[in-house]
Protein backbone atom coordinates (compact mmCIF):
# COMPACT_ATOMS: atom_id res chain seq x y z
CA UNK A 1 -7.06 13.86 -25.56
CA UNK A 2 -7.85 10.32 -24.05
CA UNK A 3 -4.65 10.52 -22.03
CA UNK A 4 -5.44 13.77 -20.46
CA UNK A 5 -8.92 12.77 -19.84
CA UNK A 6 -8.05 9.45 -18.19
CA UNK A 7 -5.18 11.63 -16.16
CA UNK A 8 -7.86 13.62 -15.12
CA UNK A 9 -10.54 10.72 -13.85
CA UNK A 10 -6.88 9.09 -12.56
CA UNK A 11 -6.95 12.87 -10.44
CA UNK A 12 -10.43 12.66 -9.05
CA UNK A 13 -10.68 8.94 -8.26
CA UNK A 14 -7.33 9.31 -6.13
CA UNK A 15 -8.59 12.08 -4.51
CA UNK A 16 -11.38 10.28 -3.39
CA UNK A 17 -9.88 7.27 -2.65
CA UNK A 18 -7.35 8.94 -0.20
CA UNK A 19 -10.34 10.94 1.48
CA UNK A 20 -12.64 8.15 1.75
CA UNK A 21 -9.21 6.30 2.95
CA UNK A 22 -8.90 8.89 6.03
CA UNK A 23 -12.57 8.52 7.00
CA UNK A 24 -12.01 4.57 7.19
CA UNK A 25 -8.77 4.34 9.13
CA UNK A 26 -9.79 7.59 11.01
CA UNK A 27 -12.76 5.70 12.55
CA UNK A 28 -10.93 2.49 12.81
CA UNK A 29 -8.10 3.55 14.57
CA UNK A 30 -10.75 6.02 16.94
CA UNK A 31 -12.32 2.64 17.69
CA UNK A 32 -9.30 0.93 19.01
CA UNK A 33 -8.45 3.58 20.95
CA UNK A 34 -11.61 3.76 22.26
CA UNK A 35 -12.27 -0.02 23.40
CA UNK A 36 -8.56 0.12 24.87
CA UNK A 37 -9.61 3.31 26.76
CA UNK A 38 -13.17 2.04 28.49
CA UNK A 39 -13.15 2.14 32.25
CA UNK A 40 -15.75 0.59 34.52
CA UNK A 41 -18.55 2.71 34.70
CA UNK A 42 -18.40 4.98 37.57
CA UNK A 43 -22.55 5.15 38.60
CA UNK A 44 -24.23 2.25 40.01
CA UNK A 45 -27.24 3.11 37.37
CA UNK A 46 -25.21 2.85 33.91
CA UNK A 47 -24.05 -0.76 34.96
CA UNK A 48 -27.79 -1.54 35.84
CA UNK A 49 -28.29 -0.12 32.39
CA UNK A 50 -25.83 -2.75 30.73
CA UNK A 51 -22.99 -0.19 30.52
CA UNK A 52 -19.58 -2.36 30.17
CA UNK A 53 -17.25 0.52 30.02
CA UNK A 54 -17.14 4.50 29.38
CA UNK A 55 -14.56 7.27 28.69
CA UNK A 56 -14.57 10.67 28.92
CA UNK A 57 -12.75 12.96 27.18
CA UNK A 58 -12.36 16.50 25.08
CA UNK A 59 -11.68 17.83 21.83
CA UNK A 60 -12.51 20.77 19.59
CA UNK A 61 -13.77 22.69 22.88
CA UNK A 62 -16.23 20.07 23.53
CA UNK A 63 -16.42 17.33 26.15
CA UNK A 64 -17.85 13.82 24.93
CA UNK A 65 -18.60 11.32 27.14
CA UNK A 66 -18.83 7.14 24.91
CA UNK A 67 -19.68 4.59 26.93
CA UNK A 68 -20.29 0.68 25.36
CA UNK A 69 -22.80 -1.38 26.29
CA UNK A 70 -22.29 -5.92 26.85
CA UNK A 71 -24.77 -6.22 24.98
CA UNK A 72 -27.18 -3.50 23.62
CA UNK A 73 -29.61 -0.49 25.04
CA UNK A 74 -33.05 -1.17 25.53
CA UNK A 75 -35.41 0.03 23.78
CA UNK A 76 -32.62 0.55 21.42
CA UNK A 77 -32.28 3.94 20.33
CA UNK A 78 -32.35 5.93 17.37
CA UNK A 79 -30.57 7.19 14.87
CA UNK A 80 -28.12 4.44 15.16
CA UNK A 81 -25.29 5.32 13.00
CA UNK A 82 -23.65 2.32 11.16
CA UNK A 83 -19.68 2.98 9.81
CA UNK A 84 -19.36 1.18 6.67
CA UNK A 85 -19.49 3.50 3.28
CA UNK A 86 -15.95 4.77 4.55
CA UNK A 87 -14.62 1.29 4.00
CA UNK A 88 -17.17 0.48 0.40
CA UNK A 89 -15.60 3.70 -0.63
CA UNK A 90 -12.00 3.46 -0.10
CA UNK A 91 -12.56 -0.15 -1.86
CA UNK A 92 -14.09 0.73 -4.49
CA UNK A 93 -12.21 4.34 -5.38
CA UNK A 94 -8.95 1.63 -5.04
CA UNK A 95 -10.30 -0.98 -7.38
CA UNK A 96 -11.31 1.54 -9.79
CA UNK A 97 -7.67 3.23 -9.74
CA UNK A 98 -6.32 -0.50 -9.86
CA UNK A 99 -8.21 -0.81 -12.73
CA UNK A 100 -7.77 2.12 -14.87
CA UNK A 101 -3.82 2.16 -14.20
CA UNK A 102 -2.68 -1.40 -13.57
CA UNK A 103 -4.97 -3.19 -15.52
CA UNK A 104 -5.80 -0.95 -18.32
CA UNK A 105 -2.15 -0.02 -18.65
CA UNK A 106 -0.89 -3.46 -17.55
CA UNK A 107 1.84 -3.51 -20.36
CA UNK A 108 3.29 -0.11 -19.04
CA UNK A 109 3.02 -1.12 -15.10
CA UNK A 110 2.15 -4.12 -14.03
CA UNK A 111 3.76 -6.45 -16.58
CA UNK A 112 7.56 -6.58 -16.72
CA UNK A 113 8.72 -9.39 -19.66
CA UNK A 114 12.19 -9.14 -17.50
CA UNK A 115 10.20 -10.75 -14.67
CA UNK A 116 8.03 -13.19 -16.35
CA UNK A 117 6.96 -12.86 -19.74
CA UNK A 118 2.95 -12.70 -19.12
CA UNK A 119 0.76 -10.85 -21.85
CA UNK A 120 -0.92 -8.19 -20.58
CA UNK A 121 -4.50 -10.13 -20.26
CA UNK A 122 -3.13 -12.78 -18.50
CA UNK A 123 -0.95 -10.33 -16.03
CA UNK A 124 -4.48 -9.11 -15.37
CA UNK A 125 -6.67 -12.24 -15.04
CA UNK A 126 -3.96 -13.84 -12.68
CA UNK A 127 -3.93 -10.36 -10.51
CA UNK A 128 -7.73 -10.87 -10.29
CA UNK A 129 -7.62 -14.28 -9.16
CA UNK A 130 -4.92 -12.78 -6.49
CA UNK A 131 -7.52 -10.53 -4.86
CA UNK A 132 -10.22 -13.37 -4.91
CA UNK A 133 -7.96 -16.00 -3.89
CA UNK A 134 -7.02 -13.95 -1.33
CA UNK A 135 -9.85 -13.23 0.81
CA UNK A 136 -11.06 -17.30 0.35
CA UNK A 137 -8.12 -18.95 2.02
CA UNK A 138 -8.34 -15.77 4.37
CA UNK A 139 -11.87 -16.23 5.26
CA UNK A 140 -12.15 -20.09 5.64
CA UNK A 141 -8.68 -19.95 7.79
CA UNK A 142 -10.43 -17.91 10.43
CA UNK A 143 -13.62 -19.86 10.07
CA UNK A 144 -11.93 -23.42 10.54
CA UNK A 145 -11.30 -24.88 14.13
CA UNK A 146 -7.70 -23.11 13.78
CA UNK A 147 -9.66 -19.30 13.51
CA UNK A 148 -10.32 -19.85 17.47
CA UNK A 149 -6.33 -20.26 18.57
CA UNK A 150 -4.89 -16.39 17.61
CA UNK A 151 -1.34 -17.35 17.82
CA UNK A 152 -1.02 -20.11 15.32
CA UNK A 153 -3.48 -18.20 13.11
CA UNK A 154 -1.42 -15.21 13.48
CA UNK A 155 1.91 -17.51 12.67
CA UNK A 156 0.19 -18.40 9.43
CA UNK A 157 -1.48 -16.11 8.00
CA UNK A 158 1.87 -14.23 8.71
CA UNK A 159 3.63 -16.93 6.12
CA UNK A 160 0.88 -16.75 3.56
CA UNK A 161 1.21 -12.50 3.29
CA UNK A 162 5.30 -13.28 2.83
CA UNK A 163 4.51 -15.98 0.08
CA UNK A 164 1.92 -13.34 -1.38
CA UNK A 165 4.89 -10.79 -1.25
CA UNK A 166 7.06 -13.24 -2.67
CA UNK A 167 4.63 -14.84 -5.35
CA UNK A 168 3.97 -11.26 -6.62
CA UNK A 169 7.10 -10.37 -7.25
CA UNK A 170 7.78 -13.08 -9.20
CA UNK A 171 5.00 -12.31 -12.02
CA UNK A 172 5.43 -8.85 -12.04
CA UNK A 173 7.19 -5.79 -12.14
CA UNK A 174 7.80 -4.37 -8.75
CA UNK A 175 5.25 -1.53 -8.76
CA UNK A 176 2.91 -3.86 -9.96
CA UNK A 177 3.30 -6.59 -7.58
CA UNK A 178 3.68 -3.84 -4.43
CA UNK A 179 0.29 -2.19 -5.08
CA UNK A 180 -1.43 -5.87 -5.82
CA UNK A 181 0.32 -6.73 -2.73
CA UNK A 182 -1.82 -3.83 -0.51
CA UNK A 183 -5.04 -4.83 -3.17
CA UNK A 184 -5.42 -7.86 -1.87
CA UNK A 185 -4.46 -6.71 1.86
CA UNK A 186 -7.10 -3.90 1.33
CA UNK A 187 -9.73 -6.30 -0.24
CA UNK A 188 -9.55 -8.55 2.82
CA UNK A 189 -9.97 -5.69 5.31
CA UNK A 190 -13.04 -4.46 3.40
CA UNK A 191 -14.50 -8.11 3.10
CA UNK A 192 -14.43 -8.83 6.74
CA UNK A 193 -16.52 -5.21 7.21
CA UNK A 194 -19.12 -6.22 4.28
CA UNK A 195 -19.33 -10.17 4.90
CA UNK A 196 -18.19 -10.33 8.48
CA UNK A 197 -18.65 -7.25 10.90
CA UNK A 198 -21.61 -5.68 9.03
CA UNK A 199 -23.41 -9.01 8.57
CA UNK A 200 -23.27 -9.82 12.56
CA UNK A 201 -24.20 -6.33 13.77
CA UNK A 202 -27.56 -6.75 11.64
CA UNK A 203 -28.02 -10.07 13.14
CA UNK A 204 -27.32 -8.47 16.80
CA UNK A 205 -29.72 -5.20 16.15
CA UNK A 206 -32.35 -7.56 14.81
CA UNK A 207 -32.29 -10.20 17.64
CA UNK A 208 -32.78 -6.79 19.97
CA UNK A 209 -35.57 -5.48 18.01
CA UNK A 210 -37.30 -8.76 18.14
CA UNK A 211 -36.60 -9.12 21.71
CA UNK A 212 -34.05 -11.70 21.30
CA UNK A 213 -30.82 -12.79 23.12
CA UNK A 214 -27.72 -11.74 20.91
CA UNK A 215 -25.59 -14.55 19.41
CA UNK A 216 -21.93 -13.86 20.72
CA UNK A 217 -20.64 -15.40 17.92
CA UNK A 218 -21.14 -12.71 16.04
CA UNK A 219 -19.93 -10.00 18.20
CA UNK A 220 -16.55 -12.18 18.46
CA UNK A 221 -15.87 -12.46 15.16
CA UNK A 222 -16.43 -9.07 14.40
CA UNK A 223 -14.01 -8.43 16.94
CA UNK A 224 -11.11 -10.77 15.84
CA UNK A 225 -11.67 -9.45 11.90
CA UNK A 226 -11.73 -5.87 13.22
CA UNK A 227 -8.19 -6.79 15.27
CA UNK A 228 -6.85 -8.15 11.93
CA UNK A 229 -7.49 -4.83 9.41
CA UNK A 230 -5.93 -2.76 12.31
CA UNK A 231 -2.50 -4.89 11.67
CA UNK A 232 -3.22 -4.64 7.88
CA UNK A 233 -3.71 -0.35 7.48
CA UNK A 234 0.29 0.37 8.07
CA UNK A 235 1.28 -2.36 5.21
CA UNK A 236 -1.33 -1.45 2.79
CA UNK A 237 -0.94 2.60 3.47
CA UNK A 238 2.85 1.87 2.58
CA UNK A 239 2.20 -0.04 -0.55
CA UNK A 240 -0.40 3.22 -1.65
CA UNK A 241 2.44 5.34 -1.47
CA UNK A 242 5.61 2.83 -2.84
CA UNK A 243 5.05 3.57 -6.56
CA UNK A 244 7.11 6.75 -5.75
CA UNK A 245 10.19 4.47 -4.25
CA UNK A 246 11.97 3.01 -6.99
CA UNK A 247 14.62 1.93 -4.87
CA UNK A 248 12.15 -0.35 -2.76
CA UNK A 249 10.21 -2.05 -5.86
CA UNK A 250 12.72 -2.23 -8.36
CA UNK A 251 15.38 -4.26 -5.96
CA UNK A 252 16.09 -7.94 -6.89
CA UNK A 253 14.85 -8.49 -3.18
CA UNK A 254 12.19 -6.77 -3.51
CA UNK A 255 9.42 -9.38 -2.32
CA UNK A 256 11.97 -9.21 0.69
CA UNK A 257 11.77 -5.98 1.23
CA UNK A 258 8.09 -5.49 1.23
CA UNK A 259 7.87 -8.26 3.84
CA UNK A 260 10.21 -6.42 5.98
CA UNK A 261 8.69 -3.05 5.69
CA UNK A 262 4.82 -5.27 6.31
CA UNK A 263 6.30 -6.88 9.45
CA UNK A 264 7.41 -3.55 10.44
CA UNK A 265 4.32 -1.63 9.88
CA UNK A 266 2.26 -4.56 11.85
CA UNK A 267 5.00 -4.06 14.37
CA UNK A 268 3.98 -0.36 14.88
CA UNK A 269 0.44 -0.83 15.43
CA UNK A 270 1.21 -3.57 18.44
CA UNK A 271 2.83 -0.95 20.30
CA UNK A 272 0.53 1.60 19.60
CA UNK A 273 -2.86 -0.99 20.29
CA UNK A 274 -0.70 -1.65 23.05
CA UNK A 275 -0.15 1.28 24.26
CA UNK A 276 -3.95 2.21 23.73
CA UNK A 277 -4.36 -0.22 27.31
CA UNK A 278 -1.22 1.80 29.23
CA UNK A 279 2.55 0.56 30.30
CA UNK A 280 3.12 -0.81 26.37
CA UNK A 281 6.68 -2.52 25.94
CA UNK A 282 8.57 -0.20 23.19
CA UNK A 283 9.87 -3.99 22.14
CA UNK A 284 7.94 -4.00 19.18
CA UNK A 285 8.76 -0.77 18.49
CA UNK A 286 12.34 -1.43 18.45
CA UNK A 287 11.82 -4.49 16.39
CA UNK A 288 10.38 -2.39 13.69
CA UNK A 289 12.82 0.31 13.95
CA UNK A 290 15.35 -2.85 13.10
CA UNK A 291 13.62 -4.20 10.97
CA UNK A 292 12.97 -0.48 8.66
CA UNK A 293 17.06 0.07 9.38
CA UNK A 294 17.71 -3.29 8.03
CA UNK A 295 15.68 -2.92 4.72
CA UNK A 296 17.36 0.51 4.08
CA UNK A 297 20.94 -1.01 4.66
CA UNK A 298 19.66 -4.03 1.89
CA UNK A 299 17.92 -1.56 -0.34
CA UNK A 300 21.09 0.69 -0.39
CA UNK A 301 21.97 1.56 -4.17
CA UNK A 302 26.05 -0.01 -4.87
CA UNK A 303 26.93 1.68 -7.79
CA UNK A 304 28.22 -0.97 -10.68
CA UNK A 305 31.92 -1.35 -10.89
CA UNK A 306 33.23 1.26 -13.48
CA UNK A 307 33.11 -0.06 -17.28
CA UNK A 308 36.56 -0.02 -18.83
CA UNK A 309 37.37 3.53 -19.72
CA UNK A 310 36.33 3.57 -23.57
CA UNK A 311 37.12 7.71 -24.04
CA UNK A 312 34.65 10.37 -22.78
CA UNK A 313 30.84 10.26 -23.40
CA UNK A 314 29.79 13.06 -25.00
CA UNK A 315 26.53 15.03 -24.10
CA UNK A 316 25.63 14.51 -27.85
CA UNK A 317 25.96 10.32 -27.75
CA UNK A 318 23.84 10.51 -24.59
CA UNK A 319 21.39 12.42 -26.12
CA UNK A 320 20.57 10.08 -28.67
CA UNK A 321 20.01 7.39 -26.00
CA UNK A 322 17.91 9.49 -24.47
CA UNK A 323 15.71 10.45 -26.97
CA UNK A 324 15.80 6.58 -28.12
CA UNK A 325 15.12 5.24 -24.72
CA UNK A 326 13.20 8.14 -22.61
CA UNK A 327 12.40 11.00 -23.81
CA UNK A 328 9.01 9.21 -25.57
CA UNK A 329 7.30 9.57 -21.82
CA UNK A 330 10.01 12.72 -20.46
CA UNK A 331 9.52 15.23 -23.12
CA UNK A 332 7.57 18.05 -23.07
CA UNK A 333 5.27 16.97 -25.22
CA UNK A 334 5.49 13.08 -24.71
CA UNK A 335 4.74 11.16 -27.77
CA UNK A 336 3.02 7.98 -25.24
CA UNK A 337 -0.14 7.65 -25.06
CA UNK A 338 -0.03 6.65 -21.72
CA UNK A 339 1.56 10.39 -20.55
CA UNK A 340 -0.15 13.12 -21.14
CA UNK A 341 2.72 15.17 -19.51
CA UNK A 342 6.35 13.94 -18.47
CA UNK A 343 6.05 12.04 -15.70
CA UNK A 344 6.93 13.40 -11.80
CA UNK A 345 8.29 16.74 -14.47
CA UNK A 346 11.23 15.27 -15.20
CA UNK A 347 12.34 16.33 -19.03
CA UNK A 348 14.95 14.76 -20.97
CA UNK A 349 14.48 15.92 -24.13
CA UNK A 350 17.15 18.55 -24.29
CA UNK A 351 21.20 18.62 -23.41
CA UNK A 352 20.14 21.09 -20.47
CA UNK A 353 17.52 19.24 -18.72
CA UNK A 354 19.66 15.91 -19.23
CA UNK A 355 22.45 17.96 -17.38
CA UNK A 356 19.73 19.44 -14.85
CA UNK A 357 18.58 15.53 -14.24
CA UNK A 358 21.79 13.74 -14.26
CA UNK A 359 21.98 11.91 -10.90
CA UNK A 360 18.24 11.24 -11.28
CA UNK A 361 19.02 9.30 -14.55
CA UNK A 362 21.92 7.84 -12.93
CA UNK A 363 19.51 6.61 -10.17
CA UNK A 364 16.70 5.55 -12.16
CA UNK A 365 18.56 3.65 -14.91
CA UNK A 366 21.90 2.37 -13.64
CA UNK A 367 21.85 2.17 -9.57
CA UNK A 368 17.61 1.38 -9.55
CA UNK A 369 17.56 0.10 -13.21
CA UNK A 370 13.64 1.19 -12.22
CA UNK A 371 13.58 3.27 -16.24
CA UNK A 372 12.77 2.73 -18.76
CA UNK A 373 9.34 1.49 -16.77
CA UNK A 374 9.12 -2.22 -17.35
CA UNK A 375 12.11 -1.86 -20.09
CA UNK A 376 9.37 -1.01 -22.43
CA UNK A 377 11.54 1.00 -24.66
CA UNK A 378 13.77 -1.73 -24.88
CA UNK A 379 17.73 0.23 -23.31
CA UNK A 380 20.29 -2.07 -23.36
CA UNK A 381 23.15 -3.09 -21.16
CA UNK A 382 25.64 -1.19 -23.66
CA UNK A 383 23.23 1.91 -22.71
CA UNK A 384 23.27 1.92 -19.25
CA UNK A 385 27.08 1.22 -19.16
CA UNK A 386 27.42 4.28 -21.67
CA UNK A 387 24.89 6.48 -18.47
CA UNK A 388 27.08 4.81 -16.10
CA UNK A 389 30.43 6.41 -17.86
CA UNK A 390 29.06 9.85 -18.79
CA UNK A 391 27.77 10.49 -14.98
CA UNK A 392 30.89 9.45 -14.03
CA UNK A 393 32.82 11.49 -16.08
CA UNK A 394 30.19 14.42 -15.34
CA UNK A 395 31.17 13.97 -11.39
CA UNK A 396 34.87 13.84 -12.30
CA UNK A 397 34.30 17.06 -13.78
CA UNK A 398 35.15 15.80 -16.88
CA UNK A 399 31.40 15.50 -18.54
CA UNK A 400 29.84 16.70 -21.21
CA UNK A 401 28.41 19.81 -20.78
CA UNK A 402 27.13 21.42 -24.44
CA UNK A 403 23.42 23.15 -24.64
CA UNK A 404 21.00 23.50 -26.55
């Protein structure tokens, strides 16, 4: 019963993490459009009126007409609508789901003793100190004298996100490290909006209500944090969805591969900032189309060479490897507590659904090597040799092929 309540709450939090997720990078990305869109305001009045730039446009049936200010309306108006539960939200929905399925079942997926050997406390205090870590060196980066020169700042906090990648990878097992990976991404992004951008836009509507001249400071580092979580979003969306993609996480490159597939995702929101502002250059574009072709090319499964033909495999012998080695999580009635019901459906736990699953099992725990999850159950080299023959056999036709 615990592990169908907790697959329940697992349900509902995710569903309100990807929601509250929308609403954030909804906004977000309708804000960079929006600055890149601003045109000179067309009446002599609205500039009077400290109008810097306005747009026009139509949706829904209805045309809206946004227009910025330099500085800020006087009197300033209200209601003034503020965009930051979105982002508190998505955060928090994330950590909890972090918590409840990496942390809570950090010996099932985030600690892998063929990666490093960590217990499952310490694979969650150092993934902690990850996501504070993190944000520090982030934040006092682009507060030190180098946080006012973009390009170097760019060129290093690129390096420190590949060691991150990298550094992950190498304490845990790939899903782990991929989703800690976009945690600590995702925990910078919402940082900047609660210590950063939300912080100086008090200041700013405070210095107007008291009658006061605006400190710039503020409205520029707002700016340049902003500019940095709309490079983040495509790298940490991917690593919310990369649990699914076995052949990504479970590669020996697979720090590698995630910086790829970040670079490439950064890459893609250039163009399309770029493009925001008209006559964008489709080179990074191209560059990430590379760089995405590239990873698949790397990530491509090369089947072992064939074991030494040792007679057939029969349907039976696999079975019992199976049932040793799987069928705890992929039965119908799992005996793990950790799985209420087989995971993604997938049943092993009879001769037919071995037979309906075979180049899935072939995948997952020859080519991949992804399953067992973490190796928890402990299959052997012997094993996956003795899955490697059978499928083969099964695609020469020559296979196993008894029911139940």
């Amino acid at each position: 019963m615990t592990a169908y309540l907790l697959e329940w709450l697992n349900l509902l939090v995710r569903w309100l993490h990807v929601i509250a997720g929308i609403a954030w990078i909804g906004s977000s990305f309708y804000f960079i459009w929006l600055d890149n869109h601003l045109r000179p305001p067309r009446r002599d009045e609205d500039g009077e009126r400290g109008v810097a730039g306005e747009v026009w446009s139509v949706h829904g049936g209805g045309f809206y007409h946004a227009q910025k200010y330099a500085a800020a309306p006087l009197p300033l108006p209200a209601p003034l609508h503020w965009f930051k539960w979105e982002a508190y939200t998505t955060w928090l929905s994330g950590i909890f789901l972090t918590g409840l399925i990496y942390w809570y079942g950090a010996s099932v997926y985030l600690v892998d003793p063929s990666v490093l050997p960590l217990s499952p406390a310490a694979g969650v205090v150092i993934a902690v100190a990850f996501l504070v870590g993190g944000w520090l060196v982030y934040d006092l980066l682009c507060r030190s004298p180098l946080g006012k020169r973009e390009g170097p700042l760019s060129a290093i906090l690129f390096v420190l996100v590949a060691l991150l990648a990298w550094a992950l990878c190498q304490l845990f097992g790939g899903r782990g490290a991929f989703i800690h990976f976009g945690v600590v991404l995702g925990t910078i992004m919402v940082a900047n909006v609660a210590m950063v951008i939300i912080p100086g836009q008090k200041r700013m509507v405070a210095a107007v209500a008291l009658g006061k001249p605006i400190d710039p400071e503020d409205g520029i580092r707002a700016k340049q944090r902003s500019v940095h979580n709309t490079y983040f979003t495509l790298p940490v969306l991917f690593t919310m969805t990369s649990n699914h993609y076995a052949v990504v996480y479970s590669h020996a490159w697979n720090w590698l591969l995630l910086i790829g597939i970040a670079l490439a995702g950064a890459l893609i929101r250039v163009y399309f900032v770029a493009r925001h502002k008209g006559g964008a250059s489709p080179l990074p574009l191209a560059a990430a189309a590379a760089i995405l072709i590239a990873v698949m090319l790397a990530a491509a499964p090369r089947a072992p060479a064939a074991a030494e033909a040792s007679g057939g495999v029969d349907i039976e012998e696999l079975r019992s490897v199976m049932e040793a080695r799987c069928a705890n999580c992929h039965a119908a009635e799992p005996t793990h507590p950790a799985f209420p019901a087989a995971p993604a459906g997938v049943l092993l736990d009879s001769n037919a659904e071995i037979l309906r699953n075979a180049e899935r099992v072939h995948q997952q725990t020859v080519i991949s090597r992804a399953m067992p999850i973490g190796n928890l159950t402990g299959m052997t080299e012997e094993e996956r040799a003795l899955v490697d023959r059978w499928y083969r056999d099964l695609e020469r036709g020559a296979g196993g092929s008894g029911r139940d």
